[in-house]
Protein backbone atom coordinates (compact mmCIF):
# COMPACT_ATOMS: atom_id res chain seq x y z
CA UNK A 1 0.00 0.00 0.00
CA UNK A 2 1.47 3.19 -0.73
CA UNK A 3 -1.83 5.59 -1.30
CA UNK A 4 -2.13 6.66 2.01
CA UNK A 5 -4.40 10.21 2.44
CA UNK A 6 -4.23 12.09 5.72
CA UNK A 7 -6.35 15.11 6.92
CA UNK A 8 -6.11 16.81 10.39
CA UNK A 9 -7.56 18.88 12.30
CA UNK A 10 -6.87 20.88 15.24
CA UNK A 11 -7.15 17.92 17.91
CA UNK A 12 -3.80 17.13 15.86
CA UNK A 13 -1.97 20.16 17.72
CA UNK A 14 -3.89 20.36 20.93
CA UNK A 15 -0.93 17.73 22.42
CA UNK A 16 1.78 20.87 21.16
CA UNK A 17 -0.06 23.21 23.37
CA UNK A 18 -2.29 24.78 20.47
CA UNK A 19 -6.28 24.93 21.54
CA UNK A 20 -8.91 23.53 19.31
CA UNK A 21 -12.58 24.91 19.04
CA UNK A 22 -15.27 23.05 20.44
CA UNK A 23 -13.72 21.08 22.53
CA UNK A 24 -14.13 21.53 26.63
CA UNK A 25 -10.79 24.21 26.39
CA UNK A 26 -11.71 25.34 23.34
CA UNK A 27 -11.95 28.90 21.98
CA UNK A 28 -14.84 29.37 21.21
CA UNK A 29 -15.92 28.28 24.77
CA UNK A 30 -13.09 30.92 26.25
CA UNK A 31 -14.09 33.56 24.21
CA UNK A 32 -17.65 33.90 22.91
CA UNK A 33 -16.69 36.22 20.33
CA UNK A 34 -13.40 34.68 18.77
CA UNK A 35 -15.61 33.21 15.80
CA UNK A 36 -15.65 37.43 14.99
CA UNK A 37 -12.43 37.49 15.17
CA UNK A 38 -11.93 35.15 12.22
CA UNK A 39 -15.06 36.28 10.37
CA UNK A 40 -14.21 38.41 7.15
CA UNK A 41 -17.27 40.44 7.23
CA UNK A 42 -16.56 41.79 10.94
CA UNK A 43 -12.92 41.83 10.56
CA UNK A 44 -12.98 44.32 7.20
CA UNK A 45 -16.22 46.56 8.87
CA UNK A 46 -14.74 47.09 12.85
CA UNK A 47 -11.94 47.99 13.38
CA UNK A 48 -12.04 46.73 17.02
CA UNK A 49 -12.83 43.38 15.87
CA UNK A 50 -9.46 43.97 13.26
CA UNK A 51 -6.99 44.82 16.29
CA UNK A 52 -8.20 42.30 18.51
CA UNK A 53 -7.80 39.77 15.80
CA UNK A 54 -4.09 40.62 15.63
CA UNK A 55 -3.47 40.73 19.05
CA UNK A 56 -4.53 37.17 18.82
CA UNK A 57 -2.13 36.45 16.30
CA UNK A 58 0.55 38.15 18.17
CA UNK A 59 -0.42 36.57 21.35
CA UNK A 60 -0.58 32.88 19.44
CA UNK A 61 0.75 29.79 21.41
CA UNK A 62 1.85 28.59 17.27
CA UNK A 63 5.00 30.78 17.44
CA UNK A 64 6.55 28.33 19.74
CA UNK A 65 4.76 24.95 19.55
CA UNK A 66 6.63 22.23 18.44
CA UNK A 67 5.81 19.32 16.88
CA UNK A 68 4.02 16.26 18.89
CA UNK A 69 4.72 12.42 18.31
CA UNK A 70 1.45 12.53 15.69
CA UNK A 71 3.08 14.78 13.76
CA UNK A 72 6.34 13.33 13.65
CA UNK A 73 4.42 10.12 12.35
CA UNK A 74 3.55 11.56 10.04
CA UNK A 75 6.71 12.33 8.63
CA UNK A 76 7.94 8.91 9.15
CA UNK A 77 4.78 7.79 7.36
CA UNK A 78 6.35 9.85 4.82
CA UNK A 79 9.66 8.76 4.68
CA UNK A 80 8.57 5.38 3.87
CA UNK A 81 6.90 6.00 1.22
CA UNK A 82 3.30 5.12 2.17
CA UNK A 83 2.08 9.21 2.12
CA UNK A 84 0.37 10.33 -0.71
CA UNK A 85 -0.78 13.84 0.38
CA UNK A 86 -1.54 15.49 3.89
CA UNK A 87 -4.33 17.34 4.28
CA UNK A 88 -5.04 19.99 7.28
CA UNK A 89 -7.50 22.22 7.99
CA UNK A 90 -4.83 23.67 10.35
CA UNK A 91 -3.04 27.10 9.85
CA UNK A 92 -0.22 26.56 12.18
CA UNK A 93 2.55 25.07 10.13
CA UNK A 94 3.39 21.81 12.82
CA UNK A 95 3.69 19.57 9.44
CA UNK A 96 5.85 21.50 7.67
CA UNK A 97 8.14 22.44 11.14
CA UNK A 98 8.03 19.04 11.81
CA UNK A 99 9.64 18.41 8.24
CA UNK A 100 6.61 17.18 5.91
CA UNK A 101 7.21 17.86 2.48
CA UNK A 102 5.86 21.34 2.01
CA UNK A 103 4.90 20.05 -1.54
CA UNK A 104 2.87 17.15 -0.17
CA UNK A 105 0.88 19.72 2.35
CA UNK A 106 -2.52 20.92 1.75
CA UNK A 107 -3.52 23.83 3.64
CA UNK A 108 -7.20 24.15 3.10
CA UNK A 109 -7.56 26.62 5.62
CA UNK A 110 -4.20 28.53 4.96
CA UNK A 111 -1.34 29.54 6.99
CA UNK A 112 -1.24 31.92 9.87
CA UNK A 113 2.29 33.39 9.18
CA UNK A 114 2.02 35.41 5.89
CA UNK A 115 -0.13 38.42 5.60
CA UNK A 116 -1.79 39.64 2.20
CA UNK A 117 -3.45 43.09 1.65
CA UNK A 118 -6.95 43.04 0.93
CA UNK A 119 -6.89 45.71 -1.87
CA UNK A 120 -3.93 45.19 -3.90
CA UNK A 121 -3.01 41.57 -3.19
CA UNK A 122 0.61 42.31 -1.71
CA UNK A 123 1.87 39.50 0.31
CA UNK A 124 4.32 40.43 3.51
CA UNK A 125 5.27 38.41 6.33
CA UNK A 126 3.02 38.42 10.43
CA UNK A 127 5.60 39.07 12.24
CA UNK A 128 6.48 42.08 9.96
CA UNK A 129 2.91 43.04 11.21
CA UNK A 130 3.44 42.08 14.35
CA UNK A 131 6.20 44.13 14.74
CA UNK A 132 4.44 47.13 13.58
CA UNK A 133 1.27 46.48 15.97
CA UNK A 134 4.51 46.35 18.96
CA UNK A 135 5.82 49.64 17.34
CA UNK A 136 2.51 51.27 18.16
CA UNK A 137 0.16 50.54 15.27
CA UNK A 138 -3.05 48.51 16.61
CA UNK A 139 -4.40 47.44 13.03
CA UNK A 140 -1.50 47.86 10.38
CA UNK A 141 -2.65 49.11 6.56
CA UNK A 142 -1.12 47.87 3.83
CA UNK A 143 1.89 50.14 3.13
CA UNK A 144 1.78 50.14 -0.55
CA UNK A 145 -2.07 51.28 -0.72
CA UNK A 146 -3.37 51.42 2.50
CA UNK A 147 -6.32 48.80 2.18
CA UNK A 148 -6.32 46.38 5.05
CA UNK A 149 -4.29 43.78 5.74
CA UNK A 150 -5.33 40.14 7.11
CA UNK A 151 -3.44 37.22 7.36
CA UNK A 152 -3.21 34.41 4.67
CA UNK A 153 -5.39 32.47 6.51
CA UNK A 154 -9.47 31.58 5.11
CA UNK A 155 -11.91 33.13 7.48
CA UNK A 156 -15.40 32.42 7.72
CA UNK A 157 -17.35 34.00 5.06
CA UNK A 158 -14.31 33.39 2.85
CA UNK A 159 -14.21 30.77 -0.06
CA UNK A 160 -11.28 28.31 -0.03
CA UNK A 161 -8.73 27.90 -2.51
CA UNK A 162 -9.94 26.82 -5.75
CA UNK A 163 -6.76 24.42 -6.61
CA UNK A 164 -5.84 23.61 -3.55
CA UNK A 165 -9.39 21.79 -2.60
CA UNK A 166 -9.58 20.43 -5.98
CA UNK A 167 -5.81 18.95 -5.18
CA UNK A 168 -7.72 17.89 -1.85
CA UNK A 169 -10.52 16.35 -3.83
CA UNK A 170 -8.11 14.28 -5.79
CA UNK A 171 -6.34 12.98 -3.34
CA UNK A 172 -9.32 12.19 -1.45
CA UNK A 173 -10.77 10.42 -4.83
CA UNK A 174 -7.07 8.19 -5.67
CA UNK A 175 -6.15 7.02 -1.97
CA UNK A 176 -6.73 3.57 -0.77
CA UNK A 177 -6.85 4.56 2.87
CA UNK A 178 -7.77 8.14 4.21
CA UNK A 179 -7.31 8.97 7.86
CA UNK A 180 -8.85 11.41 9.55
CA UNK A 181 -6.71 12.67 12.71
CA UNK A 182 -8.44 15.33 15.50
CA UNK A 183 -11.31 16.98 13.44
CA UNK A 184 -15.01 16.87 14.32
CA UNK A 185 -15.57 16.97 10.39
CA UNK A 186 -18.28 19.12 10.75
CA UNK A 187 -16.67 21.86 8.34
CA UNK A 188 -17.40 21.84 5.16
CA UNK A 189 -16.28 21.03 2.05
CA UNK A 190 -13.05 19.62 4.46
CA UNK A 191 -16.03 17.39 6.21
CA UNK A 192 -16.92 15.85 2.90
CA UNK A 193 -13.39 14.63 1.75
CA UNK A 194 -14.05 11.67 4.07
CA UNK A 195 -17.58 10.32 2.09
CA UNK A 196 -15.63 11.23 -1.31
CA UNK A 197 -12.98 9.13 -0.51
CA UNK A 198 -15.13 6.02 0.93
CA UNK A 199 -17.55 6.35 -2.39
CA UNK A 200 -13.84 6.44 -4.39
CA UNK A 201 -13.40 2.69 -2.58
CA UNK A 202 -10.65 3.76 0.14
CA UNK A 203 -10.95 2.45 3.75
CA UNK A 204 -12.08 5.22 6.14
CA UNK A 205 -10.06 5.55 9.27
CA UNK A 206 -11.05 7.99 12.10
CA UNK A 207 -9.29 9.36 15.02
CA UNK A 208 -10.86 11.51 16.90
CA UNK A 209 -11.93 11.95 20.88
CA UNK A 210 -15.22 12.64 19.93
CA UNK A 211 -17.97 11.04 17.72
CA UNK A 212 -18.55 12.72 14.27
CA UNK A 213 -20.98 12.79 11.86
CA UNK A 214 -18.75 9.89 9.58
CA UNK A 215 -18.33 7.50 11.94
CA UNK A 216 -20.37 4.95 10.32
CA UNK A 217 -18.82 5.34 7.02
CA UNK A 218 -15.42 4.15 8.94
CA UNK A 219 -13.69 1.04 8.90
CA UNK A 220 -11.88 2.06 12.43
CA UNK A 221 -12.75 4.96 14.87
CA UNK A 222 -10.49 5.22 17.44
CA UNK A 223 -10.75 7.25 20.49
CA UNK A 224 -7.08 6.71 22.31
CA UNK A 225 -5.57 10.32 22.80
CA UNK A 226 -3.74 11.46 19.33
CA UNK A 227 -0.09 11.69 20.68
CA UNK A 228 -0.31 7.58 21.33
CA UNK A 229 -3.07 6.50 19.01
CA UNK A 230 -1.26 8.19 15.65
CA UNK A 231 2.06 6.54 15.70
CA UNK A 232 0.75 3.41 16.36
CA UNK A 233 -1.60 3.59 13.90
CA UNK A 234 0.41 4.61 11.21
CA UNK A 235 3.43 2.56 12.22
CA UNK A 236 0.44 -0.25 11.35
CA UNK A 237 -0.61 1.29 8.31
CA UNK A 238 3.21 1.75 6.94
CA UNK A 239 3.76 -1.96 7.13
CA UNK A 240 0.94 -2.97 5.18
């Protein structure tokens, strides 16, 4: 077997000290209003809702996570030759730091460290924002045109990359096996890479603490916490 799809979710970083959503810490359950803070249409009208939403980028437990044993599975998963793609819904770079092939990473959702101006497309880097927002500027403009700036990441209200979910779609469509790590898969179109790839003919394997709305599509759910349950798993998986 070497056709091996992967997409994870943010239980897949929760072990590196980065919080999920719904879950019992989750942010959304913290903060009532965080969902506005990564909502397009009340980040580009208030600009309250825009320099809170940096501050949370500044403030972001992702600058110095590091990699947990699922991740580094991964990458071993990799290395033998069994990966076909890695999907994530995640914007905080753990595959790629823990040294997945940036090529063979699909970031539906984006990535948290670039920044791209809303008017005239430039791209720059966060903490080139961040810095700025430290020098004394609460919600940094773009500096060739002044339009504001947001991170490369897809908010709510925003539409996903065209080619990269079609990439996802594929992938989903020519695996034999697609694992699901630390997602409720209740996002969509992410959600409904797991029914395209079990009507495709792959075996549908789910890891998740909580039940989701796929679970009976699945071959294997597992419930074991991520950090012990991935390695294992995939160590399983690699040798098939």
């Amino acid at each position: 077997m070497n056709a091996i799809t992967v997409m994870t979710g943010a239980g897949i970083s929760t072990e590196s000290g980065i919080p999920d959503y719904r879950g019992p810490s989750g942010l959304w359950r913290a903060d009532p209003d965080y969902q506005k803070l990564v909502s397009i249409d009340y980040y580009l009208d208030d600009p309250d809702i825009r320099r809170r939403s940096w501050l949370f980028r500044r403030d972001s437990p992702a600058w110095s996570a590091e990699p947990n044993p699922a991740h580094l599975a991964l990458v071993e998963l990799e290395k033998a030759g069994k990966l076909d793609r890695l999907i994530t819904q995640n914007v905080d770079g753990l595959h790629q730091k823990a040294g997945s092939d940036p090529g063979r990473v699909l970031e539906l959702h984006g990535n948290m460290f670039g920044v791209v101006c809303t008017g005239c497309a430039a791209r720059s880097t966060l903490q080139e924002a961040v810095d700025r927002i430290d020098a004394g500027d609460p919600d940094p403009a773009c500096l060739d045109c002044g339009a504001i700036l947001k991170t490369t990441t897809v908010m709510f209200g925003e539409a996903l990359s065209a080619e990269t979910t079609t990439r996802a779609i594929q992938a989903a469509e020519q695996c034999e096996v697609f694992v699901v790590i630390g997602t409720s898969l209740q996002v969509q179109p992410a959600a409904s890479l797991a029914r395209i790839a079990v009507e495709s003919g792959a075996r549908l394997v789910i890891v998740n603490a909580d039940p989701t709305p796929y679970d009976e599509l699945a071959t294997e759910v597992i419930r074991d916490p991520i950090g012990v349950a991935v390695p294992r798993l995939l160590a399983r998986l690699s040798q098939e």
